[in-house]
Structure formats: C-alpha cells, structure tokens
Protein backbone atom coordinates (compact mmCIF):
# COMPACT_ATOMS: atom_id res chain seq x y z
CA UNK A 1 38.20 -17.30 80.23
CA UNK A 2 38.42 -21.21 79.77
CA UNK A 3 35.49 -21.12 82.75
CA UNK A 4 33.39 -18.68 80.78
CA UNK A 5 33.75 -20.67 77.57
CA UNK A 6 32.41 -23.53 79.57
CA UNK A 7 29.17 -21.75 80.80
CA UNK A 8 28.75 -20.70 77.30
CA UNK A 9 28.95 -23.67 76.27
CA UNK A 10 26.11 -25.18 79.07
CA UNK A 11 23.73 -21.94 78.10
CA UNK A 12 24.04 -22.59 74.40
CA UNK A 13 21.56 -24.05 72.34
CA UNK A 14 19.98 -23.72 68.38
CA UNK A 15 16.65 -24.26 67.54
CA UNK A 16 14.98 -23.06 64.37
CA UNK A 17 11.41 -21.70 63.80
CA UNK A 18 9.12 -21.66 61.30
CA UNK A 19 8.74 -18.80 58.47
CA UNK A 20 5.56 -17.46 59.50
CA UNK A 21 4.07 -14.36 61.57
CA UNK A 22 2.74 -15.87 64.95
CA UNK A 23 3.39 -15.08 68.74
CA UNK A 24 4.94 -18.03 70.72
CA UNK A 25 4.19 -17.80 73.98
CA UNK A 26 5.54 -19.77 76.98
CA UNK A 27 3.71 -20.60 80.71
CA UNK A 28 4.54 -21.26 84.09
CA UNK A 29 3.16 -25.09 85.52
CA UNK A 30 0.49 -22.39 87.31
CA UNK A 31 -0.87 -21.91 83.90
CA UNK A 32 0.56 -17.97 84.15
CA UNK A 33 1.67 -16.43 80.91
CA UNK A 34 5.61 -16.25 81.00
CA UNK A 35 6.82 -14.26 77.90
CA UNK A 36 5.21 -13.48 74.37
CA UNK A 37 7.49 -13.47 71.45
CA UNK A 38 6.45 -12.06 67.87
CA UNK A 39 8.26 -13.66 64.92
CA UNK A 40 7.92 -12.71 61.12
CA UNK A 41 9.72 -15.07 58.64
CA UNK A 42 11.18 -17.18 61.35
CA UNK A 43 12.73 -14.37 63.42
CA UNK A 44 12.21 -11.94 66.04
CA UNK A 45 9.97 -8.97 64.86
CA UNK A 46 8.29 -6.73 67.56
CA UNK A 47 7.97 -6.27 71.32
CA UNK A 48 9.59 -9.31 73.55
CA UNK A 49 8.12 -9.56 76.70
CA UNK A 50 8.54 -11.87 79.57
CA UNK A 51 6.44 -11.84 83.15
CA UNK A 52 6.77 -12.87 86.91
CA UNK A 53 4.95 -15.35 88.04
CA UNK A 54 2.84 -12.64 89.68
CA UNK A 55 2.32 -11.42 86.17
CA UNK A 56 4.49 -8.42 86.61
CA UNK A 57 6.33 -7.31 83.80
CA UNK A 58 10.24 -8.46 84.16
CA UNK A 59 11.27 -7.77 80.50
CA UNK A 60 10.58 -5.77 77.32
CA UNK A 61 12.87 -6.28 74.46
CA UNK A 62 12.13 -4.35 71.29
CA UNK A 63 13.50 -6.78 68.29
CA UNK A 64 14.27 -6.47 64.55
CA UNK A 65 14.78 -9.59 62.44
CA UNK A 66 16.12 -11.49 65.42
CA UNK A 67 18.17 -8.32 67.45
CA UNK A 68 17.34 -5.55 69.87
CA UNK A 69 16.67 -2.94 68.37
CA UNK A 70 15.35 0.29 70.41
CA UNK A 71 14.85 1.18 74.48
CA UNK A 72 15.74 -2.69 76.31
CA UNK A 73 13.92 -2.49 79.78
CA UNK A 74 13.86 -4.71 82.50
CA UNK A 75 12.08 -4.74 85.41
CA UNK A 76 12.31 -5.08 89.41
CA UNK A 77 9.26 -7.21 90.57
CA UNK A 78 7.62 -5.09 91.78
CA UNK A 79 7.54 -3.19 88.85
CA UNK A 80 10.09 -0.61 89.43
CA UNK A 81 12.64 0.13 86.48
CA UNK A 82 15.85 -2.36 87.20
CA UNK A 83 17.83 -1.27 83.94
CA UNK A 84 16.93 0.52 80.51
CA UNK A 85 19.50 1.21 77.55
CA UNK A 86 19.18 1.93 73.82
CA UNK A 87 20.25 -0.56 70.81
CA UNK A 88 20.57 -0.17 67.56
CA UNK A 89 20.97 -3.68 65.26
CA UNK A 90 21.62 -5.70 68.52
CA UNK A 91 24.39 -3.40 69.88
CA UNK A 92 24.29 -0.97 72.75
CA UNK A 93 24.44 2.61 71.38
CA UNK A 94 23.35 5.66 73.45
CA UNK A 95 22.90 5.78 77.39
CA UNK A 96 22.22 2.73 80.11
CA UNK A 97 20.85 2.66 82.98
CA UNK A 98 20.73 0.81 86.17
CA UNK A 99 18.54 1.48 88.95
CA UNK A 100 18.40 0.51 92.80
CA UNK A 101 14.99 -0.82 94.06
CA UNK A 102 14.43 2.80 95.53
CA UNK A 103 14.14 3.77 91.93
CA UNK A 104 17.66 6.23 92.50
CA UNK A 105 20.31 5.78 89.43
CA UNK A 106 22.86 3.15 90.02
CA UNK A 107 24.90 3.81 86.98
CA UNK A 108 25.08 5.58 83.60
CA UNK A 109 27.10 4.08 81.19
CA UNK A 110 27.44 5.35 77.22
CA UNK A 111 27.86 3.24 74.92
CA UNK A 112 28.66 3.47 70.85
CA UNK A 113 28.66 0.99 68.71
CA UNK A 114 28.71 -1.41 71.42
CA UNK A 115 31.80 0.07 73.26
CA UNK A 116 31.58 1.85 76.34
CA UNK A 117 32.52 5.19 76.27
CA UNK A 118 32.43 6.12 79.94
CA UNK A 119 29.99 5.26 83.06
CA UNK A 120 29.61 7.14 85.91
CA UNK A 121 28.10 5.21 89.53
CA UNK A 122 26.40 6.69 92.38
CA UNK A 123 24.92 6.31 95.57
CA UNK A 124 21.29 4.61 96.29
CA UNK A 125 21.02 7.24 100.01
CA UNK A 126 22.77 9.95 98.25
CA UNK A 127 22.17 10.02 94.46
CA UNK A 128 25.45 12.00 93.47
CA UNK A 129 27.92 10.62 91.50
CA UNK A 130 30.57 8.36 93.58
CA UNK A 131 33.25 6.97 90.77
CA UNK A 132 33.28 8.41 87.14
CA UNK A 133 35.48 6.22 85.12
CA UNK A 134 36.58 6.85 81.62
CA UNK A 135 36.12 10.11 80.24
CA UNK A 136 34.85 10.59 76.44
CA UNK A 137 38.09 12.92 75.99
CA UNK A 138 40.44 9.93 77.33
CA UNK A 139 41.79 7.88 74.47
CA UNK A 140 44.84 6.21 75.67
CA UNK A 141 44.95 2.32 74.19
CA UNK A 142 44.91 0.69 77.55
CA UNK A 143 41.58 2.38 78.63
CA UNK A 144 40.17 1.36 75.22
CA UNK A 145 41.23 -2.27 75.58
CA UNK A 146 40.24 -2.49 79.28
CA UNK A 147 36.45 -1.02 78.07
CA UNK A 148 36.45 -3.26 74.98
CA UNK A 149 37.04 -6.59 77.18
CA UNK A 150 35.21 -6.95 80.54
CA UNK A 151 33.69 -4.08 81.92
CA UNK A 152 32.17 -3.85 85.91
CA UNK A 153 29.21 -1.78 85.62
CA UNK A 154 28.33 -1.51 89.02
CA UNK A 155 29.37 -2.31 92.38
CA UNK A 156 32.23 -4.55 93.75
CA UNK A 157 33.20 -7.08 91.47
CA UNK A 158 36.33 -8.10 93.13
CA UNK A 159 34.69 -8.80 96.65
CA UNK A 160 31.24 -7.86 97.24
CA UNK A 161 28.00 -7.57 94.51
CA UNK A 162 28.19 -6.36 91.66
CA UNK A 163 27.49 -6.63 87.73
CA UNK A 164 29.90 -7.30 84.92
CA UNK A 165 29.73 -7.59 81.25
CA UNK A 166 31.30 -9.78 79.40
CA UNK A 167 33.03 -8.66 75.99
CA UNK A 168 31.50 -11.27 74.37
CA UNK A 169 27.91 -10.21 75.79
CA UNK A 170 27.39 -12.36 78.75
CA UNK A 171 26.62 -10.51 81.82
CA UNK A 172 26.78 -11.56 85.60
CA UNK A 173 24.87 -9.91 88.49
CA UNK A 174 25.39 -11.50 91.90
CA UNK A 175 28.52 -11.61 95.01
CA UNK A 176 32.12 -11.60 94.04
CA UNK A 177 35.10 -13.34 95.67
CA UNK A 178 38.33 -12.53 94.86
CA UNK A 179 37.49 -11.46 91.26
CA UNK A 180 35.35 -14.74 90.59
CA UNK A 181 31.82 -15.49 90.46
CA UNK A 182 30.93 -17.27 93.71
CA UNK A 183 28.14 -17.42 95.69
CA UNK A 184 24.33 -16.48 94.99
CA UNK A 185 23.74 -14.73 90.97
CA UNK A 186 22.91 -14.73 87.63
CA UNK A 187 24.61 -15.15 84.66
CA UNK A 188 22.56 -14.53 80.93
CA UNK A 189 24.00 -15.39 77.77
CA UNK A 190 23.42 -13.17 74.57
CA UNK A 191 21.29 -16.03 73.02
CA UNK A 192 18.79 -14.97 76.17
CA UNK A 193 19.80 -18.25 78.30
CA UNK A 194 20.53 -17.80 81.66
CA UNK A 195 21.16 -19.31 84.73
CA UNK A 196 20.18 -18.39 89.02
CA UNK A 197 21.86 -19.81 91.51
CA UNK A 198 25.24 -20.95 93.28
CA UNK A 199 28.23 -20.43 91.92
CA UNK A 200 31.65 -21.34 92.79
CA UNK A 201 35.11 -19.92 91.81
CA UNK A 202 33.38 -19.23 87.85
CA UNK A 203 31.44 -22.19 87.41
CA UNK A 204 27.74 -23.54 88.54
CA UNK A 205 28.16 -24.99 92.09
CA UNK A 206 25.18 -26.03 94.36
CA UNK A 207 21.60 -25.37 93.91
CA UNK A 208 20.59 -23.86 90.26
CA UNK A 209 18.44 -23.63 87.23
CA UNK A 210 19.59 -22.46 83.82
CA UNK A 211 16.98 -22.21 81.16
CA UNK A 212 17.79 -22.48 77.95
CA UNK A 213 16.64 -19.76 75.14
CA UNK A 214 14.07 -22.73 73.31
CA UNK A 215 12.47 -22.92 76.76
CA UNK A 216 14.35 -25.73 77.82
CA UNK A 217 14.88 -26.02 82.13
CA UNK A 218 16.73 -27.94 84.83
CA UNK A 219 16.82 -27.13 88.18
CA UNK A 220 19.02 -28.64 90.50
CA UNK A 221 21.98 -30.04 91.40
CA UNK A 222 25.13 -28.69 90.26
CA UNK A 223 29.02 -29.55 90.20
CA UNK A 224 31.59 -27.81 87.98
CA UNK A 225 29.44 -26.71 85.41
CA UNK A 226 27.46 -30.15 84.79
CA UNK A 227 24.77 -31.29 86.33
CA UNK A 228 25.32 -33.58 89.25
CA UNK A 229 23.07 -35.32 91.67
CA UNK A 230 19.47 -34.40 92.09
CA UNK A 231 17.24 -32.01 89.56
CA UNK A 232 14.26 -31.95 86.97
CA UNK A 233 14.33 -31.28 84.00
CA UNK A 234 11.85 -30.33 81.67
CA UNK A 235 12.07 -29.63 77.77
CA UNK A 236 10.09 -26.98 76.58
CA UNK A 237 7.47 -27.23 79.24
CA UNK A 238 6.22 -30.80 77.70
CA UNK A 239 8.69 -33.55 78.58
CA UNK A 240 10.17 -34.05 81.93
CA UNK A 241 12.83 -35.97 84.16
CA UNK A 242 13.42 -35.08 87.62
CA UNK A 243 15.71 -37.90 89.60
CA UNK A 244 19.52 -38.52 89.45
CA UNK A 245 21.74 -37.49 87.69
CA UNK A 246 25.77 -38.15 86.90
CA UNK A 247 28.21 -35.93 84.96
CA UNK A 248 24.97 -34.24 83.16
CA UNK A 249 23.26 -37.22 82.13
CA UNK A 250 20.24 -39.33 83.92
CA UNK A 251 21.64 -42.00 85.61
CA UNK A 252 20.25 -44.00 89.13
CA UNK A 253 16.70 -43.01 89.94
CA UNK A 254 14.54 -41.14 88.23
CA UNK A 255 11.18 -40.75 86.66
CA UNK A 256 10.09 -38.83 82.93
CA UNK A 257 7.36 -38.37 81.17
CA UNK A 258 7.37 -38.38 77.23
CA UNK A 259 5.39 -36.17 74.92
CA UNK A 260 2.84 -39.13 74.59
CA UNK A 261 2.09 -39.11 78.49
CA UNK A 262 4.44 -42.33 79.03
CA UNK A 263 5.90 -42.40 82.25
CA UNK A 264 9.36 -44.07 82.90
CA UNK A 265 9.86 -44.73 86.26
CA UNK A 266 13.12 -46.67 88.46
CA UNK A 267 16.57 -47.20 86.89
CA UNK A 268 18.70 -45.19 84.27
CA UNK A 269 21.95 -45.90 82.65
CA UNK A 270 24.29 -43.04 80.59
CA UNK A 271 20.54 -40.83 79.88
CA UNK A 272 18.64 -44.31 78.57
CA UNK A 273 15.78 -45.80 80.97
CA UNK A 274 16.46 -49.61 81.99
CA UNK A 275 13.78 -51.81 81.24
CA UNK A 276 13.32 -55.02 83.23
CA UNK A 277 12.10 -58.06 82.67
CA UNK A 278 9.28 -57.98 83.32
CA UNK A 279 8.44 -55.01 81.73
CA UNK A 280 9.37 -56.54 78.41
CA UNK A 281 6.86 -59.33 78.82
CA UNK A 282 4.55 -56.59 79.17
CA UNK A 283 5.30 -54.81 75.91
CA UNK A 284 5.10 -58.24 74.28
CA UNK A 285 1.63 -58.80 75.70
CA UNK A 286 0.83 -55.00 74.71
CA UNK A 287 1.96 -55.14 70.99
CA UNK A 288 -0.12 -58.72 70.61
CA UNK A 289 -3.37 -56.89 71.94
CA UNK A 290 -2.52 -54.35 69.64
CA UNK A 291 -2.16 -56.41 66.46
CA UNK A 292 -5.59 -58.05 67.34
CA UNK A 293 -7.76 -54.86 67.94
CA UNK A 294 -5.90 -53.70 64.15
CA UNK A 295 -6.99 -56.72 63.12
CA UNK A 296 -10.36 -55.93 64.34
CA UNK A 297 -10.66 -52.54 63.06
CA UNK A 298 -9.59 -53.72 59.30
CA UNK A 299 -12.63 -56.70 59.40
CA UNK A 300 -14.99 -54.23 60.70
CA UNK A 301 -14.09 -51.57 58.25
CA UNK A 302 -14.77 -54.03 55.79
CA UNK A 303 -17.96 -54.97 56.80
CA UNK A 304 -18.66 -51.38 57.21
CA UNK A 305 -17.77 -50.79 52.95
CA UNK A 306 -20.06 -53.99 52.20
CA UNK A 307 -22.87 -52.88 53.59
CA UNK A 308 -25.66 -52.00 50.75
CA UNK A 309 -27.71 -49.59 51.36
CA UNK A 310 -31.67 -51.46 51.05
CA UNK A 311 -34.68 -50.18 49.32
CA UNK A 312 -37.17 -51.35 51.72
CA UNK A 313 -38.26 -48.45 54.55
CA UNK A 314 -38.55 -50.99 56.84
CA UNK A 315 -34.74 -52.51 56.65
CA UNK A 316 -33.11 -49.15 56.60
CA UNK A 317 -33.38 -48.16 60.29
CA UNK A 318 -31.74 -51.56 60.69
CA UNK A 319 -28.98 -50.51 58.41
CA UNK A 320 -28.16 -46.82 59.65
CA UNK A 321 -27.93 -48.65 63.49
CA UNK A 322 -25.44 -51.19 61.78
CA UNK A 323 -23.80 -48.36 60.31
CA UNK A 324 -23.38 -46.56 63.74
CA UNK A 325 -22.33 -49.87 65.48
CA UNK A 326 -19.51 -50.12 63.23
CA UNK A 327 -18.08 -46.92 63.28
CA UNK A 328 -18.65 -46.34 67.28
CA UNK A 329 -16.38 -49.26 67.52
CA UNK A 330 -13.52 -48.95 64.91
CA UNK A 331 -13.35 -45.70 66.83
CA UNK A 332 -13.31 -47.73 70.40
CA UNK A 333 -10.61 -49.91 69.06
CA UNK A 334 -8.68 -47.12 68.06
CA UNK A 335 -8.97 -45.37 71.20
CA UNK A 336 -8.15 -48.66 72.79
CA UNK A 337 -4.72 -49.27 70.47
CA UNK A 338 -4.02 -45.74 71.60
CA UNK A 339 -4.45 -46.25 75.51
CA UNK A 340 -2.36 -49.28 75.16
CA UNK A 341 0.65 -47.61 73.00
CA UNK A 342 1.13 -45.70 75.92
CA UNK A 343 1.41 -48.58 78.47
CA UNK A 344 4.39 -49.50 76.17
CA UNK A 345 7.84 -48.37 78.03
CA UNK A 346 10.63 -48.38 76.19
C-alpha cells in the first residue's frame, strides 16, 4: 500500500479553471485533436471525450459538476467496445462491462453505491461463464471487506494479465508477478492521470510516460517511481525539456524551451539551467541594446505627439509620410526589443 501511495502521489496534481462555459481541448504534436472537455462554472459539465492518434474514439465520459455521471465507455482502437459501466455522482452503480478485442464479454461486475456486489468472468473462444464470484445473497463480513478493498476484475492478477481496482479508485491493467505490478501496463488514477509502461515489483521501472490530468507529460526513463536518466517532458503541450534527469529533477544535459520560445540548451543543476560565462556577457550586451531601442521608441513617440498638423495642402502629404515613418518604426523597435528578450537565457 506504501507503493501505491507513492504512485498516487507521482499521478497527482491540482490545477484550477476558470468559471466560465467553454470546451478545452488538447492536441497531439501531429496537430490531431486529443480530447474535448466541456466545463460550466469551472467544472466538468457534459460529454468527455478523448481520441487516438488515428482519431478513433478511446474515451467517452459523461460528467456532472466535475464527476461521472451516466454510461462511462472506453474504447479498443479500433473502435470496438473495451469497457462500459453506469455511474451515478462519480460512483459505479449498476452493471460493468469488459470486453475482449473479439467484442465477447470478459466480465460483468455489479456494482452499488460503488461496492461490488458480484462479477461473473468468461471465456473470449467460449463466451460462457468461467468463475462467478460473490453472490448478491452472500453477506458474510469477509466477502464484504475483500470486495470493499481491492478487487481483480479480470484475469490473473497474481501471475499472468489481468485488471485490478483499487479501493481507493486507481485501476491497473497489464502482467502480474507474484501479486505485484511488473512488467508492461497501465495504471490511471481517479483524478484521470495515468501512466504506460514498465513496471517493477509496484513501482514505475524502465521505459514510461505518465500524463498528468492538466495535460502535463514525461516520457522516459524511470527508477522507483521517480524519474531517472533520459526523458522529455512537456507541460501542457507548450513548454518542454527532454535531456537528463536525476532523482526527478533536470540535471546533466538537456535542452527546454520556455513559453516565450527561449531555448536553454547544455548544463543543469537540481531542475535550474547553468548559465556560463559567456552567456552572461551576452545578456549584458542584450539588456544595453534593449535600453537604447526604449530609449528610441520614447524620443520618437515624442516627436510623433509634437507633430502639428499644417494648414497648407501642400505640407500635409509631407506630414501624414512623417506620421507613418514614426509609427512603422516605434513598431520596428518594438519588434526588435521583443526578438532580443528572447535571446536573453536565464
């Protein structure tokens, strides 16, 4: 449990958005839409959906005021039903489903108030039922605890694939060793983080990405949980860092790129970017250039407000291309201030 507190803890993260109806919608680097998400008054309200990269539906998650609320589906890529079950106010209540590529039932597990009340599994050649366990008659404590803590859905989850749920809402799908996560999987958090790759007695181990629910991604390197050796990272599709890293922060080689199109490129210490030298004679050189164009700008404003307007026909063509002069370059100069600020590395 101390393991699963730990992925938690690398899946969780809080953002906040604003009180207003809109759709935010994220993208893949190909430019392909990668989920729509409706928000009223700063929360959840409507149809989630996310895509493949193909632009296959993967998920549709019906929300109300930030929960599921209604028929969950998710999708195989090629568009085949992978699971389906009903919520009501963010908790499981009615029948799920899972379904084997070949579109045959996996499982069917009921559910009330977020509790399972029995699941039955069968077979993807021969869809009869295989295992039935729990019973709505059976009440004895120990079933109810067992079905109110971690629950296998489907499969082997001792050795072997198969899916659990977590009581606390996490689920894993992936292979099983001796009743830990290890080897290729997924693991999703309630918050809608989640994570592909290696895993290792519990924990992230190898190759990986986890994206975070605000859109946040790495994908890479992975030791104990924390990100270790080589990955990029990229926060909400508009910042990135891909290079080394050490004990989940950037540190050896690496190269980002800031919101303001800055790129940082060579050494990094405990997640800050060294600067040499000579780069700080640079931004000295930078930031005098810049004072002089402001400079500039403010004189040629000035002029610009002094200039009276003349009575004479003749002088006033003179005075609109004086006019025009001035204002194509204060806007030059600010272009030019604006190139430069982003030469500046910091």
């Amino acid at each position: 449990m101390k393991i699963l507190v730990s992925l938690l803890l690398a899946l969780t993260i809080a953002f906040s958005s604003n009180a207003q109806t809109e759709i935010k919608k994220k993208y893949y680097k190909s430019g392909k839409i990668k989920s729509e998400t409706p928000y009223v008054d700063g929360k959840m309200n409507g149809i989630k959906k996310t895509y493949f990269e193909n632009g296959i539906l993967e998920e549709e998650a019906p929300m109300m005021n930030g929960e599921v609320h209604g028929a969950y589906k998710w999708y195989f890529e090629n568009g085949t039903l992978r699971w389906t079950a009903d919520y009501v106010n963010g908790k499981r209540n009615g029948m799920q489903k899972i379904y084997y590529k070949s579109g045959n039932v996996e499982s069917e597990t009921v559910f009330k108030d977020g509790v399972i009340i029995s699941t039955k599994n069968f077979d993807d050649v021969n869809p009869v039922t295989k295992t039935e366990v729990a019973d709505v008659n059976v009440t004895t404590d120990t079933l109810v605890k067992n079905y109110t803590t971690d629950t296998c859905l489907s499969g082997n989850c001792k050795n072997g694939f198969g899916t659990m749920v977590y009581s606390s809402g996490e689920t894993y799908t992936g292979t099983w060793e001796n009743g830990l996560m290890s080897g290729k999987g997924k693991f999703t958090a309630p918050n809608g983080s989640f994570y592909e790759g290696d895993f290792k007695n519990n924990g992230f181990e190898g190759k990986g990405k986890l994206t975070w629910a605000n859109g946040d991604v790495y994908n890479g390197d992975w030791v104990n949980s924390v990100k270790q050796g080589k990955g990029e990272m990229t926060w909400q599709g508009q910042e990135y860092y891909i290079g080394d890293w050490v004990n989940g922060v950037r540190q050896g080689k690496g190269r980002s790129r800031d919101t303001r199109g800055r790129i940082k490129e060579g050494d990094w210490v405990n997640d800050k970017f060294v600067i040499s030298e000579e780069q700080r004679e640079a931004n000295s050189i930078i930031r005098r250039n810049i004072t002089v164009l402001e400079e500039m700008i403010d004189k040629a404003r000035l002029t610009y407000a002094n200039l009276k307007r003349p009575s004479d026909p003749f002088w006033f063509k003179r005075y609109e291309q004086d006019r025009k002069f001035l204002i194509d370059e204060i806007n030059r100069m600010i272009q030019e201030i604006t190139d430069l600020t982003k030469e500046i590395i910091e």
